[in-house]
C-alpha atoms as a PDB file:
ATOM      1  CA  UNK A   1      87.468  96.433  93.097  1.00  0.00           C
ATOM      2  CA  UNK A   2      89.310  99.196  92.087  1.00  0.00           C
ATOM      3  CA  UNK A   3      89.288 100.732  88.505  1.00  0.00           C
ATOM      4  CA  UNK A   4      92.611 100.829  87.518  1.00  0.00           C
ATOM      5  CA  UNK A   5      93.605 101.886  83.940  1.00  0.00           C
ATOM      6  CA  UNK A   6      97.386 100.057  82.669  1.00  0.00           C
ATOM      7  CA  UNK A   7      98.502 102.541  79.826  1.00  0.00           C
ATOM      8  CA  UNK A   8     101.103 100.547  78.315  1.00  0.00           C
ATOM      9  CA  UNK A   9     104.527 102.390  77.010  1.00  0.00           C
ATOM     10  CA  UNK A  10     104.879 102.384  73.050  1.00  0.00           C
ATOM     11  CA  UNK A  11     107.124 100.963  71.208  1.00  0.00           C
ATOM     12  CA  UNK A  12     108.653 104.018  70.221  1.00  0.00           C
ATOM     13  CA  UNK A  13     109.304 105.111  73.822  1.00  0.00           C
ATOM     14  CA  UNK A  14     111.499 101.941  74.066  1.00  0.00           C
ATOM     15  CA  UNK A  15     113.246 102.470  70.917  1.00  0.00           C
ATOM     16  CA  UNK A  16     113.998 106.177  72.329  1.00  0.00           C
ATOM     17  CA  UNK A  17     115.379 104.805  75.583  1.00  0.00           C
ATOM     18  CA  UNK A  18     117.369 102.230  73.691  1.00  0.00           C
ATOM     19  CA  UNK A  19     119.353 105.116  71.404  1.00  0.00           C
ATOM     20  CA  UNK A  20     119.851 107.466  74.548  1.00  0.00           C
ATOM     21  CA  UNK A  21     121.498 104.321  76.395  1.00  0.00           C
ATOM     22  CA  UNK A  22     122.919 103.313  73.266  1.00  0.00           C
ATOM     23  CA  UNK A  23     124.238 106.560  73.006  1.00  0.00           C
ATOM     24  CA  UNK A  24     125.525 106.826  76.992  1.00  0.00           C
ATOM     25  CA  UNK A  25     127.195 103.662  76.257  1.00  0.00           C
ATOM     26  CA  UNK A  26     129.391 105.209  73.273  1.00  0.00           C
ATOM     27  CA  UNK A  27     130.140 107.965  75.264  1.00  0.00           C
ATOM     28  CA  UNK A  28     131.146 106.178  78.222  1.00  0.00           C
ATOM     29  CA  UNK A  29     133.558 104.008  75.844  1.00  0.00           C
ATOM     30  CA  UNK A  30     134.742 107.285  74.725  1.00  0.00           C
ATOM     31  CA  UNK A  31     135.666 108.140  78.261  1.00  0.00           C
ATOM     32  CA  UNK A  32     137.246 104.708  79.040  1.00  0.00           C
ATOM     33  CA  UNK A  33     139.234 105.366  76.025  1.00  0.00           C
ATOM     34  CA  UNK A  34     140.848 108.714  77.382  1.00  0.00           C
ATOM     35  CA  UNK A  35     141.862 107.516  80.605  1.00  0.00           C
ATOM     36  CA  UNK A  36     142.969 104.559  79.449  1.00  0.00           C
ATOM     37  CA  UNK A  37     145.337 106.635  77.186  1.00  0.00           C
ATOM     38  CA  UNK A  38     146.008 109.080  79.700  1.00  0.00           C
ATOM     39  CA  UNK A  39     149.604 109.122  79.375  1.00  0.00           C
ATOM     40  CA  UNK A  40     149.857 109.204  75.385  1.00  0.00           C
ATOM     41  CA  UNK A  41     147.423 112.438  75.373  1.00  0.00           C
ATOM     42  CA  UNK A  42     149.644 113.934  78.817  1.00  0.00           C
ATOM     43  CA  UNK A  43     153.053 113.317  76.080  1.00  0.00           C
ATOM     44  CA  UNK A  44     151.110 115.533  72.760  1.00  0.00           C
ATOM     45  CA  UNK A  45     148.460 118.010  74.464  1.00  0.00           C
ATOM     46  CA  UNK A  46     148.415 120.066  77.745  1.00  0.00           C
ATOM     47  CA  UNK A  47     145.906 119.025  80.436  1.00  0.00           C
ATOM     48  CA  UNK A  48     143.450 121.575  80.303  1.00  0.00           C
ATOM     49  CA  UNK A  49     143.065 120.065  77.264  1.00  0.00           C
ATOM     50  CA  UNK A  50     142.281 116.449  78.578  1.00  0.00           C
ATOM     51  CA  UNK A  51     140.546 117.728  81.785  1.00  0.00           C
ATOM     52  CA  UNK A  52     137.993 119.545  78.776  1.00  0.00           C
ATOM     53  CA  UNK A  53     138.145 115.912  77.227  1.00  0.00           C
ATOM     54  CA  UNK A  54     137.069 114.336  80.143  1.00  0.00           C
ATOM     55  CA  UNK A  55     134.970 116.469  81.656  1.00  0.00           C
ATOM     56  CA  UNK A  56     133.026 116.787  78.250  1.00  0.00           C
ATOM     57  CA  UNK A  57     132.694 112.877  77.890  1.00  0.00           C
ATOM     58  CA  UNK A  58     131.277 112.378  81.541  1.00  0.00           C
ATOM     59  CA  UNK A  59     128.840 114.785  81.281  1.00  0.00           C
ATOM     60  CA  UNK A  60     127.569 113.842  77.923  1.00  0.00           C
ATOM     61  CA  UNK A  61     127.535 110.125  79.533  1.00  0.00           C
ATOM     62  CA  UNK A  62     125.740 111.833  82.471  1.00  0.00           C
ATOM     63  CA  UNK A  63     123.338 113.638  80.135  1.00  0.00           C
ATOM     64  CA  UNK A  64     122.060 111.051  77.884  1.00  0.00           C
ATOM     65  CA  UNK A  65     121.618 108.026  80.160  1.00  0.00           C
ATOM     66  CA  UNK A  66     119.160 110.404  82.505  1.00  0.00           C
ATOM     67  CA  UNK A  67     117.576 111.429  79.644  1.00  0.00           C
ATOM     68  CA  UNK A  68     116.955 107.672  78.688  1.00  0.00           C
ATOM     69  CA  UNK A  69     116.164 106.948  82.672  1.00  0.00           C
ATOM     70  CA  UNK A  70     113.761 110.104  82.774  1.00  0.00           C
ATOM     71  CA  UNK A  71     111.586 108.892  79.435  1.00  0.00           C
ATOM     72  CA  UNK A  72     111.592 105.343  81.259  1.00  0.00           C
ATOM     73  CA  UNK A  73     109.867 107.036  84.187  1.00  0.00           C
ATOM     74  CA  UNK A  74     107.667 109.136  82.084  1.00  0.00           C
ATOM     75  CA  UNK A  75     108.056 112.734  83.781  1.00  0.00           C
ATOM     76  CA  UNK A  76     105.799 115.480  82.637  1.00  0.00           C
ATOM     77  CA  UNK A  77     108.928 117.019  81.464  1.00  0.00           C
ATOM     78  CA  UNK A  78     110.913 114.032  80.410  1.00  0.00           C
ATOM     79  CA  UNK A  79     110.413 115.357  76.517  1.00  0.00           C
ATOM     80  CA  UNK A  80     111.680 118.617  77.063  1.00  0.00           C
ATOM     81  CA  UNK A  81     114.636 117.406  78.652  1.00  0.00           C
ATOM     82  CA  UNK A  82     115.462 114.932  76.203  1.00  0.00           C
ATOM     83  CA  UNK A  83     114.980 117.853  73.232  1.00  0.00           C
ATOM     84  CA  UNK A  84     117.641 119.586  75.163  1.00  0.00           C
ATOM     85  CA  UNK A  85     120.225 117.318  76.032  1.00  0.00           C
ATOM     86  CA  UNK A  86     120.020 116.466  71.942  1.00  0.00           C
ATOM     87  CA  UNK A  87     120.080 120.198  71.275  1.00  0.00           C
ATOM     88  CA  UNK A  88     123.077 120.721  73.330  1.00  0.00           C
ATOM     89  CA  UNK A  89     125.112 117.599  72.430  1.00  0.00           C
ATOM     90  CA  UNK A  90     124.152 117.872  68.903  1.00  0.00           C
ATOM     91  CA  UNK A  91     125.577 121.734  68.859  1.00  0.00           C
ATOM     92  CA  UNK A  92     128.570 120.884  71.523  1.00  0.00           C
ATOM     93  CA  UNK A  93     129.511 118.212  69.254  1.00  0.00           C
ATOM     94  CA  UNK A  94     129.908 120.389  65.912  1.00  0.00           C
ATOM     95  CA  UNK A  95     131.982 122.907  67.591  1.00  0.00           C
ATOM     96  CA  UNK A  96     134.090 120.812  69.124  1.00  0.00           C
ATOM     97  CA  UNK A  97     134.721 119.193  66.056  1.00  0.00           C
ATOM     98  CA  UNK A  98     134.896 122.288  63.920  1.00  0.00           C
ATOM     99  CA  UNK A  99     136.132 124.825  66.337  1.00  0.00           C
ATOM    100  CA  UNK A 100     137.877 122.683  68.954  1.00  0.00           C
ATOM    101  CA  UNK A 101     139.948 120.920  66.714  1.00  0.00           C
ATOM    102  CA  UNK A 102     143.982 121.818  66.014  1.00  0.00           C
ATOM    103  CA  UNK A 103     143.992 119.764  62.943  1.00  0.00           C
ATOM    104  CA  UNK A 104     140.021 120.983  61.083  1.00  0.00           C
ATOM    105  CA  UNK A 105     139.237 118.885  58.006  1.00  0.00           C
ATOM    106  CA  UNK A 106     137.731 121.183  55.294  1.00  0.00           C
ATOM    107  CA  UNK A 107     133.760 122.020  55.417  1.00  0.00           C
ATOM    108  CA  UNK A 108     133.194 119.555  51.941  1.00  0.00           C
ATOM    109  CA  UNK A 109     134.560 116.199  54.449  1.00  0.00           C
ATOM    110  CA  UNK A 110     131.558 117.121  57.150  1.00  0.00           C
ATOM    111  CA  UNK A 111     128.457 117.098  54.628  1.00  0.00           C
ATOM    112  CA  UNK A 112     128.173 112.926  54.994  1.00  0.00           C
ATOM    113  CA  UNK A 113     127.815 113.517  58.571  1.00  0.00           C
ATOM    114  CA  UNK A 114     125.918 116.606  58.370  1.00  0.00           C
ATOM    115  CA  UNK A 115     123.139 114.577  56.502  1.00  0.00           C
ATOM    116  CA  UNK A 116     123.806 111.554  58.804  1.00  0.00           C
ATOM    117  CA  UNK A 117     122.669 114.415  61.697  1.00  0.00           C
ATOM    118  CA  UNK A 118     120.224 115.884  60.576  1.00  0.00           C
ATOM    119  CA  UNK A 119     117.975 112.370  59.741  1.00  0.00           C
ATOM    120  CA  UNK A 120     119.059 111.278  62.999  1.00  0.00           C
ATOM    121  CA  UNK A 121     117.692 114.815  64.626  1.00  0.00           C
ATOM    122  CA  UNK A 122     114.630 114.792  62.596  1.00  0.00           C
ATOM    123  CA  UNK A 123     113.895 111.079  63.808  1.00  0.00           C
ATOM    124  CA  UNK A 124     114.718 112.033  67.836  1.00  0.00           C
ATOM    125  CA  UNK A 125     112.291 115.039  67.658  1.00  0.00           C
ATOM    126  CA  UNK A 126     109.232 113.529  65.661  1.00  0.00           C
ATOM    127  CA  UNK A 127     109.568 111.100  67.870  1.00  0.00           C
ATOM    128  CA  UNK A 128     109.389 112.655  70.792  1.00  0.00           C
ATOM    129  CA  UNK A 129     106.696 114.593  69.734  1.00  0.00           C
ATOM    130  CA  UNK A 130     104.822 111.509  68.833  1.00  0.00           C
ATOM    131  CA  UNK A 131     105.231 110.189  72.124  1.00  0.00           C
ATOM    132  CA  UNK A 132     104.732 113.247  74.034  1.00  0.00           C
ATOM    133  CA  UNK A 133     100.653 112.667  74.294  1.00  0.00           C
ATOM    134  CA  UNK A 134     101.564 109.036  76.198  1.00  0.00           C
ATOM    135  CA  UNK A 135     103.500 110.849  78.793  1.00  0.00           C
ATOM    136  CA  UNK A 136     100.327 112.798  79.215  1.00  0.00           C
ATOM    137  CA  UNK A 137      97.830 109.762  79.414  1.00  0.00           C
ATOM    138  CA  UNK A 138     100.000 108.375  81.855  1.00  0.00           C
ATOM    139  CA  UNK A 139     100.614 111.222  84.167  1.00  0.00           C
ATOM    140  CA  UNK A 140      96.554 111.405  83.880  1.00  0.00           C
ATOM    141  CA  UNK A 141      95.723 108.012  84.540  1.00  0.00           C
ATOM    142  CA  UNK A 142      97.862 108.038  87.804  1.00  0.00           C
ATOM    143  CA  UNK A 143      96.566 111.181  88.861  1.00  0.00           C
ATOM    144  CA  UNK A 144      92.067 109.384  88.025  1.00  0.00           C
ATOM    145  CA  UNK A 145      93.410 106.176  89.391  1.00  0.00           C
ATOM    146  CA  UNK A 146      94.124 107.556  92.753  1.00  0.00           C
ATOM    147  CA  UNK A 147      92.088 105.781  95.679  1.00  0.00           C
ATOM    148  CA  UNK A 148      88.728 105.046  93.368  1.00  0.00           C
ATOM    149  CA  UNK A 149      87.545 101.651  95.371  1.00  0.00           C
ATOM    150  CA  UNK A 150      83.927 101.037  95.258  1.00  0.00           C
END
C-alpha cells in the first residue's frame, strides 16, 4: 500500500487558468482579425507596421496561453512567470495604446480603463500570491510520495 497524498488544485487556480485562456482566446481573435483584414491595413499603413501588429498579437497569444498551461501543470515557477507575462502585457499594452498610436485620445478618455486595470491587476497578483503556497504543497507531495511502499 503506498501512501499517496492527492493535493487537489483550488478553485482559484482554475479561475486563473480560465482568464489567461480567456485572455489567449481574445488575443488570438485579435490576430484572426488582422489577417483577415490584411489587405484594408496593406491600403492605410506600411507593413512594418502590420508585421509589429502581428507579431505583437502572436506573441501575446503565445504568452498567455503558456502561462495558463504552466499554472495547470503547477511548475515551481509557474507564478513568477505568470506575474511577468501580466507585467509585460499590461505595460506593452499602455504604450502601444498611448505611444504607438497615430491618432492618441487625450489622457482624461483612458482613466475608465485605467481603473478597469488596475482592479483587474490587483485581482491577478493577490491571486497568485494566494495560490502560490499550493504550487508548493504540490511540488512537495510529489517529491514525499516518491517510491514509499510498505
Amino acid at each position: 500500500m503506498t501512501g499517496k497524498q492527492i493535493v487537489k488544485r483550488p478553485f482559484l487556480l482554475y479561475l486563473l487558468v480560465f482568464i489567461f485562456l480567456l485572455a489567449g482566446m481574445v488575443s488570438l481573435v485579435g490576430t484572426l482579425g488582422v489577417l483577415q483584414s490584411w489587405n484594408w491595413w496593406l491600403s492605410f499603413i506600411s507593413v512594418q507596421s502590420i508585421v509589429l501588429q502581428v507579431f505583437s498579437v502572436v506573441l501575446t497569444t503565445l504568452a498567455w496561453i503558456s502561462a495558463a498551461v504552466i499554472l495547470w501543470l503547477r511548475v515551481s515557477w509557474a507564478v513568477i512567470f505568470s506575474s511577468v507575462v501580466t507585467i509585460l502585457i499590461g505595460v506593452w499594452f499602455w504604450v502601444e495604446r498611448l505611444f504607438l498610436t497615430q491618432n492618441p485620445l487625450p489622457f482624461s478618455r483612458h482613466m475608465l480603463l485605467l481603473a478597469i486595470h488596475c482592479v483587474f491587476l490587483i485581482f491577478v497578483f493577490s491571486s497568485l500570491y494566494l495560490v502560490a503556497p499550493a504550487m508548493k504543497l504540490f511540488r512537495s507531495s510529489q517529491i514525499n510520495s516518491g517510491s514509499t511502499s510498505v
